[in-house]
C-alpha atoms as a PDB file:
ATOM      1  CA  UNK A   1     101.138 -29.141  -4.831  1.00  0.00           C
ATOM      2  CA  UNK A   2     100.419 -26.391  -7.267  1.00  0.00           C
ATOM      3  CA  UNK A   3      97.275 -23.854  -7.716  1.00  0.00           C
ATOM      4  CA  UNK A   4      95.848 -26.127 -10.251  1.00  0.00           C
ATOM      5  CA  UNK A   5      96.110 -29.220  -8.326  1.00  0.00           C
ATOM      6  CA  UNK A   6      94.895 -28.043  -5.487  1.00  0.00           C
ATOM      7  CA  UNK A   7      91.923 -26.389  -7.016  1.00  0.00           C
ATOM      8  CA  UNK A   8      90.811 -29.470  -8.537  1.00  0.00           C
ATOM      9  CA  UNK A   9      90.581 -31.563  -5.568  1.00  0.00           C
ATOM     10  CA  UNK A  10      88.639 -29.461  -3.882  1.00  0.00           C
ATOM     11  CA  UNK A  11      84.712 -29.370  -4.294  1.00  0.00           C
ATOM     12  CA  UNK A  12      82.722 -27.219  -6.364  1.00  0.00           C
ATOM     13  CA  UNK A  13      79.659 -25.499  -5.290  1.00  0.00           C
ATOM     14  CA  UNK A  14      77.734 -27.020  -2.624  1.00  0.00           C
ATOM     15  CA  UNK A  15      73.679 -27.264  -2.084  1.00  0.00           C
ATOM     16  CA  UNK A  16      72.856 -24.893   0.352  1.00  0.00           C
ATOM     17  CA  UNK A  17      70.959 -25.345   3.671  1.00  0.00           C
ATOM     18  CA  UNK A  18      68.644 -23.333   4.883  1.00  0.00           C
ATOM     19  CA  UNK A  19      68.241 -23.653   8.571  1.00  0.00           C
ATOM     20  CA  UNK A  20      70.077 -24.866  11.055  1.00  0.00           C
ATOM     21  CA  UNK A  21      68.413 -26.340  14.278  1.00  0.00           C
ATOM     22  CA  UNK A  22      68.786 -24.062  17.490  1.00  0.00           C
ATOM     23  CA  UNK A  23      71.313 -24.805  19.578  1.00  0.00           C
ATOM     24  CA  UNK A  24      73.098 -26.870  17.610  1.00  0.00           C
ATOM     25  CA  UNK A  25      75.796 -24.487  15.698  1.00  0.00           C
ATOM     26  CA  UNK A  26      78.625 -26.932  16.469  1.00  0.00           C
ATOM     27  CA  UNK A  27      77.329 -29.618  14.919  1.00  0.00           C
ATOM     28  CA  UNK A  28      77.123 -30.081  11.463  1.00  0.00           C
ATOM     29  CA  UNK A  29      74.197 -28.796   9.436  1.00  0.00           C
ATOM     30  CA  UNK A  30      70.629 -30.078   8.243  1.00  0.00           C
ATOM     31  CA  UNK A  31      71.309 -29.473   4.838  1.00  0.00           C
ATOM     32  CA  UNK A  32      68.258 -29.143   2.477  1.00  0.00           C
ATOM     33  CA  UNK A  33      70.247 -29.269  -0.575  1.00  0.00           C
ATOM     34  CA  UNK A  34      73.108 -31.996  -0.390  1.00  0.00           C
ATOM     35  CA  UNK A  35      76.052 -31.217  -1.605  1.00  0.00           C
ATOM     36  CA  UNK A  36      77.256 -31.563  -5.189  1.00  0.00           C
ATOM     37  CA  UNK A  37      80.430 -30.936  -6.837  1.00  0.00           C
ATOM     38  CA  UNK A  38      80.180 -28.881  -9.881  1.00  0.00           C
ATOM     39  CA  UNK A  39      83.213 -28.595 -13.209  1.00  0.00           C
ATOM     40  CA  UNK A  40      85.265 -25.752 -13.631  1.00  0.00           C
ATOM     41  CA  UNK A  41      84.331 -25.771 -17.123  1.00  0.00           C
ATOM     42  CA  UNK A  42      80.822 -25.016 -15.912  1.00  0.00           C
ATOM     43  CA  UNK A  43      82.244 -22.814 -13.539  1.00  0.00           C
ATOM     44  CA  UNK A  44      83.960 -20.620 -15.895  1.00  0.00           C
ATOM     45  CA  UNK A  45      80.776 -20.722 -18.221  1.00  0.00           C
ATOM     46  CA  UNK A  46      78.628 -19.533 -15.292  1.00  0.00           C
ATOM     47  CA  UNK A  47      81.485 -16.272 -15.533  1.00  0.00           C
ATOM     48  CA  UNK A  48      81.623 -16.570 -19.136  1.00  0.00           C
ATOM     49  CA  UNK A  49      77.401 -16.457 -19.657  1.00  0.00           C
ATOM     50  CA  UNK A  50      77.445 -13.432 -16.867  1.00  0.00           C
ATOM     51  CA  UNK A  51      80.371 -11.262 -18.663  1.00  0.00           C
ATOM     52  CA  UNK A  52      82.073 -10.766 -15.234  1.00  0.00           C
ATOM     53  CA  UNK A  53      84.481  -8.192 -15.638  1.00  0.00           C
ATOM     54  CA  UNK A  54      87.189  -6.363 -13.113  1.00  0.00           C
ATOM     55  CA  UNK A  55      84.177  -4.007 -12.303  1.00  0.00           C
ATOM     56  CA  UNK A  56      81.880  -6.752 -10.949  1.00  0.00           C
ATOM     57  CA  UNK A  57      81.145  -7.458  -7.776  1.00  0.00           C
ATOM     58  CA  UNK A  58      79.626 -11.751  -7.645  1.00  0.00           C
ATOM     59  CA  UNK A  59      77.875 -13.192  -4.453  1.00  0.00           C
ATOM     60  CA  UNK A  60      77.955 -17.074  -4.847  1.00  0.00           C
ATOM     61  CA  UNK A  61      74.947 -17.890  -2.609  1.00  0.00           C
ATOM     62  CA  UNK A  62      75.514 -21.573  -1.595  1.00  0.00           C
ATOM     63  CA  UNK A  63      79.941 -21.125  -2.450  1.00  0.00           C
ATOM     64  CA  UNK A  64      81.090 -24.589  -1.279  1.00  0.00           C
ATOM     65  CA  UNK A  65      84.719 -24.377  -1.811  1.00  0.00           C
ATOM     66  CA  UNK A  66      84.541 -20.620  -3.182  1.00  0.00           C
ATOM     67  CA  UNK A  67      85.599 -21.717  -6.067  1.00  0.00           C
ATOM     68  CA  UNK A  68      83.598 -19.425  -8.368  1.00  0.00           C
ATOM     69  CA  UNK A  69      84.420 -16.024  -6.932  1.00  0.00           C
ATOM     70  CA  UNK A  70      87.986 -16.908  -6.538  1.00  0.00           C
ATOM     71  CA  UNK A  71      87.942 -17.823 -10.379  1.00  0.00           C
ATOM     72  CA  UNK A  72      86.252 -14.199 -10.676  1.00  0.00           C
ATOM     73  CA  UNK A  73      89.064 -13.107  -8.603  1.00  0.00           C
ATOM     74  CA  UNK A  74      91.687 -14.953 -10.221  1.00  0.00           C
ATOM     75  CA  UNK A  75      90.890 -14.511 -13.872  1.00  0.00           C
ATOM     76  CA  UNK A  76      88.666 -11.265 -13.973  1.00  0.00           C
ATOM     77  CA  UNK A  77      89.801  -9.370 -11.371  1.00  0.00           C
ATOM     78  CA  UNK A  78      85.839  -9.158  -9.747  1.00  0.00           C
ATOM     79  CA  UNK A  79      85.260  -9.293  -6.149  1.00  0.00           C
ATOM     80  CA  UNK A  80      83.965 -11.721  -4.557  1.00  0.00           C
ATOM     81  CA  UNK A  81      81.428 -12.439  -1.947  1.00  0.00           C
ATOM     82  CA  UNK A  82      80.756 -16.094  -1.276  1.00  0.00           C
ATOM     83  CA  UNK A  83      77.980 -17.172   1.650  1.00  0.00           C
ATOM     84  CA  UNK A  84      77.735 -20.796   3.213  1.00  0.00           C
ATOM     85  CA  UNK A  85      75.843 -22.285   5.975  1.00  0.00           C
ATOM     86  CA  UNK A  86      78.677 -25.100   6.252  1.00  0.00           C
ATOM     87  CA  UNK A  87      81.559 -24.147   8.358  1.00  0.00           C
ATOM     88  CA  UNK A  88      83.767 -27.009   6.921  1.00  0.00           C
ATOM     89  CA  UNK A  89      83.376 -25.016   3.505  1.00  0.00           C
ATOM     90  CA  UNK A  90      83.543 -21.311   4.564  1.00  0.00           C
ATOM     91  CA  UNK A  91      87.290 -23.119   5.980  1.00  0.00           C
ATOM     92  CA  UNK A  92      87.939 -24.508   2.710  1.00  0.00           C
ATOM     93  CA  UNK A  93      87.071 -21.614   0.693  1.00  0.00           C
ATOM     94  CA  UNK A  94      89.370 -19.109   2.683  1.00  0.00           C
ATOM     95  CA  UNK A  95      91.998 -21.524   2.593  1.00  0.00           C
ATOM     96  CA  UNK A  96      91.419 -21.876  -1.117  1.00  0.00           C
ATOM     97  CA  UNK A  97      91.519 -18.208  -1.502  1.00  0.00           C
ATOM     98  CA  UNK A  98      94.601 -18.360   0.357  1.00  0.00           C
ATOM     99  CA  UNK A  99      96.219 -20.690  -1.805  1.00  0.00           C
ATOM    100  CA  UNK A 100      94.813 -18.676  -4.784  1.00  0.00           C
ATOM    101  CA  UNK A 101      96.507 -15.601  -3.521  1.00  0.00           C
ATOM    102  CA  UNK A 102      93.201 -13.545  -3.974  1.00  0.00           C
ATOM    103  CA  UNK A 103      92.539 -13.124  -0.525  1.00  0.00           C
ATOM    104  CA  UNK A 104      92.397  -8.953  -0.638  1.00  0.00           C
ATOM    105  CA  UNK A 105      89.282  -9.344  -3.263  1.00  0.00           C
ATOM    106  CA  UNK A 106      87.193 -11.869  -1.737  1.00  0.00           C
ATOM    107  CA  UNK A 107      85.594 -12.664   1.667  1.00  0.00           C
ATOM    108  CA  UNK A 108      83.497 -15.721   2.701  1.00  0.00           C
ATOM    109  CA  UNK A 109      80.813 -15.405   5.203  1.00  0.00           C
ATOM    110  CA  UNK A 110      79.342 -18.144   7.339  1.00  0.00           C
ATOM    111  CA  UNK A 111      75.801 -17.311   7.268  1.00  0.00           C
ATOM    112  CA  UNK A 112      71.814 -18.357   6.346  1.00  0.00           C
ATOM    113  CA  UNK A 113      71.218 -16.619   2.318  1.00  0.00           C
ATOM    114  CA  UNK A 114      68.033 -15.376   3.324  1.00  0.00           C
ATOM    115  CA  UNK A 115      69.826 -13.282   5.414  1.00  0.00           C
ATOM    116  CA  UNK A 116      72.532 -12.195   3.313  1.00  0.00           C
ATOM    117  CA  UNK A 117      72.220  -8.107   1.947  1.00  0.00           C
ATOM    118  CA  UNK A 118      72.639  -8.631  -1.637  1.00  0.00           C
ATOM    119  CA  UNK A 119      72.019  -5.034  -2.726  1.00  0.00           C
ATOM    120  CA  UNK A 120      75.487  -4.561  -3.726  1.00  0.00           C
ATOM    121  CA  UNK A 121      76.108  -7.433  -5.680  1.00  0.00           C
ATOM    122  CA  UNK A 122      75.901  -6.977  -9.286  1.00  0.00           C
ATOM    123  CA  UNK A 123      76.186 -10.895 -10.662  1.00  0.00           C
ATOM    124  CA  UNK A 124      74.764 -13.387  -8.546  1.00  0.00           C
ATOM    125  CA  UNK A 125      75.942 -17.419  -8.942  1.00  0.00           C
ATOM    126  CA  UNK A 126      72.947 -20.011  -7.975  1.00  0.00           C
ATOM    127  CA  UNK A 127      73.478 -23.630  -7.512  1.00  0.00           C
ATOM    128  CA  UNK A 128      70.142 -24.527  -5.784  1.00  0.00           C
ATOM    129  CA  UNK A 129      67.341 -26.615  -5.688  1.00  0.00           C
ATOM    130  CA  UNK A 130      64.107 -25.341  -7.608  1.00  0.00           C
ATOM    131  CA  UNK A 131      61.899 -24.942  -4.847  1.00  0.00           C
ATOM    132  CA  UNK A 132      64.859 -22.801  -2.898  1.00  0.00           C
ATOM    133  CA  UNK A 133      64.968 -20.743  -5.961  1.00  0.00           C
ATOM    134  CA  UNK A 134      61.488 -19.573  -6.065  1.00  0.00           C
ATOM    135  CA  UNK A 135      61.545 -19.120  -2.106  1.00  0.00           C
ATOM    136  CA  UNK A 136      64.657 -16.525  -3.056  1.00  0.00           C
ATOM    137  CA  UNK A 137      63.281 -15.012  -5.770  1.00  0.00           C
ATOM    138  CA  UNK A 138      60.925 -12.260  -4.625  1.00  0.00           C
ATOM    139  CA  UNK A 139      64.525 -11.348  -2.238  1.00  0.00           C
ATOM    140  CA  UNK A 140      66.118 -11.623  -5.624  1.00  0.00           C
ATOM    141  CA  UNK A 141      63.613  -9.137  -7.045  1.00  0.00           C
ATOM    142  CA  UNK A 142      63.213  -6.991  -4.315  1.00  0.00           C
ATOM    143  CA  UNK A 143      67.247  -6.292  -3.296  1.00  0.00           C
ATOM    144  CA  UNK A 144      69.024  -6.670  -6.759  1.00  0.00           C
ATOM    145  CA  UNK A 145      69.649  -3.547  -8.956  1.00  0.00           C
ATOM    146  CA  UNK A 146      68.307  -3.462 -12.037  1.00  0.00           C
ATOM    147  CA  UNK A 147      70.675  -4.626 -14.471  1.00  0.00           C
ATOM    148  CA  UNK A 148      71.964  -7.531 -12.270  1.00  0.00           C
ATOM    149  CA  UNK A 149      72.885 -10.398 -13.489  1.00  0.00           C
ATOM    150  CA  UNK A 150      72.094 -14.214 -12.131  1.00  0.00           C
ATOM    151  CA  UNK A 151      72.802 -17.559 -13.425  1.00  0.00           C
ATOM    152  CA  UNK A 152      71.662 -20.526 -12.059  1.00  0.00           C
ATOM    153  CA  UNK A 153      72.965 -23.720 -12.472  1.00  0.00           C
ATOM    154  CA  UNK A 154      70.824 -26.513 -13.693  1.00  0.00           C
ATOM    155  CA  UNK A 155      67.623 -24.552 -11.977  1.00  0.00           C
ATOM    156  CA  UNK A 156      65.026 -22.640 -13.259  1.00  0.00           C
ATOM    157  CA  UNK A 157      62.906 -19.557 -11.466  1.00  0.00           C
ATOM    158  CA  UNK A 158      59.592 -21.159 -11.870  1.00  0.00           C
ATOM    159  CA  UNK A 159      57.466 -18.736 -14.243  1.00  0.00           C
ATOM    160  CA  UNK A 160      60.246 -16.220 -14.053  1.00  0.00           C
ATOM    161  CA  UNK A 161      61.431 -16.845 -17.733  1.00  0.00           C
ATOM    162  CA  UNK A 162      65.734 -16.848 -18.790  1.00  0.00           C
ATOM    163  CA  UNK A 163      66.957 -14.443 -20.843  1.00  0.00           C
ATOM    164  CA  UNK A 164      69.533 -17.377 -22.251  1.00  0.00           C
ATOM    165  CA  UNK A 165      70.251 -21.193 -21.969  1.00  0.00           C
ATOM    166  CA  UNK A 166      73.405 -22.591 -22.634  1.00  0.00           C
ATOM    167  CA  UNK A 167      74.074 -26.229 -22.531  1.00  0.00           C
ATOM    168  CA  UNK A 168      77.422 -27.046 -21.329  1.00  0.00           C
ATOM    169  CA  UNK A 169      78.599 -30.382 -20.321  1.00  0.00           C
ATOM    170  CA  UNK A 170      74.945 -31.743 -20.129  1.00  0.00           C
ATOM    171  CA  UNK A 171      73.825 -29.385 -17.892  1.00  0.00           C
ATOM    172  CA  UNK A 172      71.629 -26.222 -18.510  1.00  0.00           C
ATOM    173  CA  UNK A 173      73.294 -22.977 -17.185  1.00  0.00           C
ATOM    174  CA  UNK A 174      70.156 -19.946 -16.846  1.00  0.00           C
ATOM    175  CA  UNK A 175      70.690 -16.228 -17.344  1.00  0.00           C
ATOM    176  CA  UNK A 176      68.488 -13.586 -16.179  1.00  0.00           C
ATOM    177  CA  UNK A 177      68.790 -10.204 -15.650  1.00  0.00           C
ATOM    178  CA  UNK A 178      66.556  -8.341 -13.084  1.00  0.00           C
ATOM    179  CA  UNK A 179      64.427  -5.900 -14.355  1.00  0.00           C
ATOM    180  CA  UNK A 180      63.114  -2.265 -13.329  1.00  0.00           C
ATOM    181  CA  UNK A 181      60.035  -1.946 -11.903  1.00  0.00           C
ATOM    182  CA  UNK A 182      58.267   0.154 -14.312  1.00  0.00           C
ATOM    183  CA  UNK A 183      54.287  -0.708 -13.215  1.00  0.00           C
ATOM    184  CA  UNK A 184      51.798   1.792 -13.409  1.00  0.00           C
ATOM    185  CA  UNK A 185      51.086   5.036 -14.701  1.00  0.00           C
ATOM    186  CA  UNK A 186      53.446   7.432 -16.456  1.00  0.00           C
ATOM    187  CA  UNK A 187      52.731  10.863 -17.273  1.00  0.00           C
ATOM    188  CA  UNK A 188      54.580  13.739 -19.738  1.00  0.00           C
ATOM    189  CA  UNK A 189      53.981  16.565 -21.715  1.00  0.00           C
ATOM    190  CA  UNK A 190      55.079  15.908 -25.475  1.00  0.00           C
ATOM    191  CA  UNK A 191      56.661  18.618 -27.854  1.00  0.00           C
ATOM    192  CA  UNK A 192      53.131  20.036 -29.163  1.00  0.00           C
ATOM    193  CA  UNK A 193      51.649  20.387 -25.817  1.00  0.00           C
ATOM    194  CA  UNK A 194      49.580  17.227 -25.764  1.00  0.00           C
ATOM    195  CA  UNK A 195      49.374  15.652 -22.379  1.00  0.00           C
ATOM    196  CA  UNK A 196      50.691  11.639 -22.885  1.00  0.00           C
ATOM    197  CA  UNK A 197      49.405   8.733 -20.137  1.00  0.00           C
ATOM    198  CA  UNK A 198      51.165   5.747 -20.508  1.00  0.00           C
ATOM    199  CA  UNK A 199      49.621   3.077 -18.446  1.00  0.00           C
ATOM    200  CA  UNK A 200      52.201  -0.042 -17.899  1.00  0.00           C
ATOM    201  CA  UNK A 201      51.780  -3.380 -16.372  1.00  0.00           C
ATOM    202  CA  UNK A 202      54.450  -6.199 -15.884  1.00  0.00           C
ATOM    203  CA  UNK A 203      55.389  -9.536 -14.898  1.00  0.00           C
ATOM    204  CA  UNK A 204      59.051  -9.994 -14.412  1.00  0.00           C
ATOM    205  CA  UNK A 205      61.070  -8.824 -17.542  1.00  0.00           C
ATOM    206  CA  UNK A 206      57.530  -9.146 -19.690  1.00  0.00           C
ATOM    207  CA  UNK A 207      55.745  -5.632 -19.803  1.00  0.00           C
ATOM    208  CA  UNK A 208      52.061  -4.665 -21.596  1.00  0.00           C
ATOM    209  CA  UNK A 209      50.357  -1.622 -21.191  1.00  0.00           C
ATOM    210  CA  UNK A 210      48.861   1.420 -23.691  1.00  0.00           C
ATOM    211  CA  UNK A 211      48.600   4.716 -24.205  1.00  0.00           C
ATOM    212  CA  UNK A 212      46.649   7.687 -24.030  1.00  0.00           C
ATOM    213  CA  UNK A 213      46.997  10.824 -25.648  1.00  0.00           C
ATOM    214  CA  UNK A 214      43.881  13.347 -25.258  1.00  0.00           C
ATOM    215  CA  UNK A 215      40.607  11.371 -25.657  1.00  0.00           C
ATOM    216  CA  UNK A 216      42.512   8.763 -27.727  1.00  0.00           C
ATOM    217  CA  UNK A 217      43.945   5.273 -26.187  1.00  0.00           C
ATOM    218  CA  UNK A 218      46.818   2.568 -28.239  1.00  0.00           C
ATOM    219  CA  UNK A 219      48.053  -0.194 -27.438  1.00  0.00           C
ATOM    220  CA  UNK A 220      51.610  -1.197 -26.931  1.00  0.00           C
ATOM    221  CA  UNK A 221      52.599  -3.059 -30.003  1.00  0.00           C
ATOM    222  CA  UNK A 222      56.196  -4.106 -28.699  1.00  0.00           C
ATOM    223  CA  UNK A 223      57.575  -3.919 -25.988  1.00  0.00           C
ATOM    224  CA  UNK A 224      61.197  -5.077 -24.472  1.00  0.00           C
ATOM    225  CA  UNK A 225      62.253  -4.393 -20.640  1.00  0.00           C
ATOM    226  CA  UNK A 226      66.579  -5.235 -19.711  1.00  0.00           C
ATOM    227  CA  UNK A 227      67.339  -4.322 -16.812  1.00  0.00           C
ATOM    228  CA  UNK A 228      66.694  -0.164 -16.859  1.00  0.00           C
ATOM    229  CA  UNK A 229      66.439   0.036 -20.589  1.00  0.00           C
ATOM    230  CA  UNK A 230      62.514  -0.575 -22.180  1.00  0.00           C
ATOM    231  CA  UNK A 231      61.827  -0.211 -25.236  1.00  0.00           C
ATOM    232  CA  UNK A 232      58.300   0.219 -26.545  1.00  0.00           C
ATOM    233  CA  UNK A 233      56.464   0.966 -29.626  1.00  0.00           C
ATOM    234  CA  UNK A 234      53.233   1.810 -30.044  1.00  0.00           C
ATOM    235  CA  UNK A 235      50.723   2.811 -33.436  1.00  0.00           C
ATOM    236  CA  UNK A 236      49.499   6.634 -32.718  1.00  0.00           C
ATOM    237  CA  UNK A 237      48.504   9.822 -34.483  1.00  0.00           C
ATOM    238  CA  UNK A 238      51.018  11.592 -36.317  1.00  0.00           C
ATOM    239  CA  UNK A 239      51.177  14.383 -38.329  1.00  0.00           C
ATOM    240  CA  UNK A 240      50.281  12.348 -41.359  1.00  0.00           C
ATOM    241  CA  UNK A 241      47.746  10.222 -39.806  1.00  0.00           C
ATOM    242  CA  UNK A 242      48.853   6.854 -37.747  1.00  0.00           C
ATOM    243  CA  UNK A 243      52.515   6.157 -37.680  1.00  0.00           C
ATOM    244  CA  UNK A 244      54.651   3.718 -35.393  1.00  0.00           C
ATOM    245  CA  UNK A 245      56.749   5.724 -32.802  1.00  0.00           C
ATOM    246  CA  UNK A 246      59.425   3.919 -31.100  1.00  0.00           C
ATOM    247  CA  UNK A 247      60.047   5.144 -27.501  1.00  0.00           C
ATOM    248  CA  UNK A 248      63.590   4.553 -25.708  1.00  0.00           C
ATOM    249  CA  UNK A 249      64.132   5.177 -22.045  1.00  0.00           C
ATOM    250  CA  UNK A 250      66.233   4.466 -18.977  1.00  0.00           C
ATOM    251  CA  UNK A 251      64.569   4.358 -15.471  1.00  0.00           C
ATOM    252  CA  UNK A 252      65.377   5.977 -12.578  1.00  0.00           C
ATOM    253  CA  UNK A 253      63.502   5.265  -9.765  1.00  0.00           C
ATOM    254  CA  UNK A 254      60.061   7.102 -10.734  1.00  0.00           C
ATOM    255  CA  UNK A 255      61.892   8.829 -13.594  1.00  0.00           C
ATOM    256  CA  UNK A 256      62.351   7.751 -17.393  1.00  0.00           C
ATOM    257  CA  UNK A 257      64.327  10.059 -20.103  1.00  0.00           C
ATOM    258  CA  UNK A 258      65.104   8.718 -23.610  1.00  0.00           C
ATOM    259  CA  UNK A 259      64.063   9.530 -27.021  1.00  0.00           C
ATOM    260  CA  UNK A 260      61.660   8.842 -29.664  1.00  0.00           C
ATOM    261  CA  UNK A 261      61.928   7.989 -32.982  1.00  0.00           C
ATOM    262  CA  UNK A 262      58.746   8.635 -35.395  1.00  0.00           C
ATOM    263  CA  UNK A 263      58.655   6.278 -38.351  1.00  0.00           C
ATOM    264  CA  UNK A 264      56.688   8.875 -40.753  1.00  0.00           C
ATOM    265  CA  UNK A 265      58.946  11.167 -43.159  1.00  0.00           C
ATOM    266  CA  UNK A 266      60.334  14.334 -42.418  1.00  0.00           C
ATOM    267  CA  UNK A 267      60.574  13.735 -38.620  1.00  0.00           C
ATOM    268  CA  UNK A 268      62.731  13.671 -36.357  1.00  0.00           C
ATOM    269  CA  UNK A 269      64.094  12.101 -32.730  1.00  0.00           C
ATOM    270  CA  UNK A 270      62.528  13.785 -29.862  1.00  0.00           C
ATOM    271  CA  UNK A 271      63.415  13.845 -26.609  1.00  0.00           C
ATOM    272  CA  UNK A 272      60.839  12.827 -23.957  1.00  0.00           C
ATOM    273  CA  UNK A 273      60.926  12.453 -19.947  1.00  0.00           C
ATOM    274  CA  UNK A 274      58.058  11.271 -18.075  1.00  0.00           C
ATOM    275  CA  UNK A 275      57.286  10.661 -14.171  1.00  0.00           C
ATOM    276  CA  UNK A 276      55.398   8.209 -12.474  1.00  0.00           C
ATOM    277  CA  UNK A 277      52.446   8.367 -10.163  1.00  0.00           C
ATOM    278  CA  UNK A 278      54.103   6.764  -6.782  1.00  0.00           C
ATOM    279  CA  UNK A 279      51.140   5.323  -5.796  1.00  0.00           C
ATOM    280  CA  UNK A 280      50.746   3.430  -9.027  1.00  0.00           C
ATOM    281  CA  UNK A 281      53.287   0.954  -8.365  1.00  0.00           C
ATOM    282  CA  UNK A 282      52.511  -2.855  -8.004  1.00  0.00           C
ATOM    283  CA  UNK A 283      55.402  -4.954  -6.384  1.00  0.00           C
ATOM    284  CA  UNK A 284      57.374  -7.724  -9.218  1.00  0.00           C
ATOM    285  CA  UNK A 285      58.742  -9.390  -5.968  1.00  0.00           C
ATOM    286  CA  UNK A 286      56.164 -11.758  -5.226  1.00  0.00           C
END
């Protein structure tokens, strides 16, 4: 039998469980989510809609047969992590791997996902029920970079909104990326010796806020959060009278540098690094 053949019969990804009665590890599992076999056309969109790449590493929470992070493996050169509560799968997935001859770049682990470290993941495959995927999101939240990326088969995050939907074979695939947490207040000095506030709040990717500059307060008029990057604009006081300044900035941490860019004539890009007041911050995990 050949790699393609034997790939095909074997399942796709497979509904996860989360629990499994005490003392009863040799039996087989009360699975929550049952278990349903998935494409590899979906599975190589799921790759596709993340842009895995040789530098990735992808945790398939819920693998099945591991066939989506030995794709990863097999096509992109990623690493793979893949984490099931079955036994009879974790089997099938390093035999798969086996098979695959990708065995050095991926590892399955028989084990609950709640208690799986995901901080070093940086793409993270979902096939889930909804209700599991709003129990894992504040993990999600909390132990992903910023900058990671998830898709979710068929499943949404509740009022966590996508980033993108693609329809493929009749079933919607959701992208997200996780965002910085950049609540609460941000302080710097600007260029002409003014003291700046900048007073943000958020709710997943979706930030508001304003900003005060001596006596005087603006709103944000725009404002886009991706991963570490946000990008904000807000109506101020120039030296012409109001003008639209576009601020650009990566976070660090309690840290953001980037630039801005006035809108009036005759100026140019600034440079402008501001810190946050630790005890400012309000938790996007819950």
């Amino acid at each position: 039998m050949n790699l393609l053949v034997a790939l095909l019969v074997s399942t796709a990804l497979w509904g996860y469980a989360l629990s499994t009665p005490a003392g009863e590890s040799a039996k087989k599992p009360a699975l929550d989510v049952p278990y349903e076999p998935t494409s590899y056309g979906i599975a190589g969109e799921m790759l596709n809609m993340a842009g895995v790449t040789s530098k990735d590493l992808v945790y398939d929470l819920g693998c099945g047969d591991g066939r989506i992070v030995i794709l990863a493996a097999k096509e992109r050169g990623a690493r793979g992590v893949g984490v099931d509560l079955d036994p009879a799968r974790i089997r099938e997935s390093r035999k798969n791997a086996k098979i695959a001859g990708v065995t050095q770049r991926v590892r399955f682990y028989e084990q609950n996902l709640f208690s799986t470290d995901l901080s070093q993941a940086t793409v993270v495959m979902l096939y889930l029920y909804p209700e599991v995927n709003i129990k894992l999101r504040p993990k999600l939240l909390k132990e992903l970079k910023p900058g990671t990326r998830i898709v979710s088969h068929s499943h949404t995050m509740g009022d966590w909104e996508d980033d993108a939907t693609q329809r493929v074979e009749g079933h919607d695939l959701h992208f997200f990326v996780v965002p910085a947490n950049v609540t609460g207040i941000w302080r710097w000095i600007e260029p002409d010796g003014r003291r700046v506030s900048l007073f943000l709040n958020q709710k997943f990717q979706r930030v508001k806020g304003s900003m005060t500059i001596g006596a005087e307060t603006y709103p944000i008029v725009y404002c886009s959060l991706k991963g570490n990057t946000l990008l904000f604009s807000v109506e101020r006081m120039g030296r012409g009278g109001k003008e639209v300044f576009s601020y650009e900035g990566q976070v660090s941490g309690d840290t953001i540098q980037g630039r801005i860019t006035p809108r009036g004539p005759g100026q140019g890009m600034m440079r402008w690094q501001a810190t946050r007041e630790p005890s400012t911050i309000v938790s996007i995990a819950e």
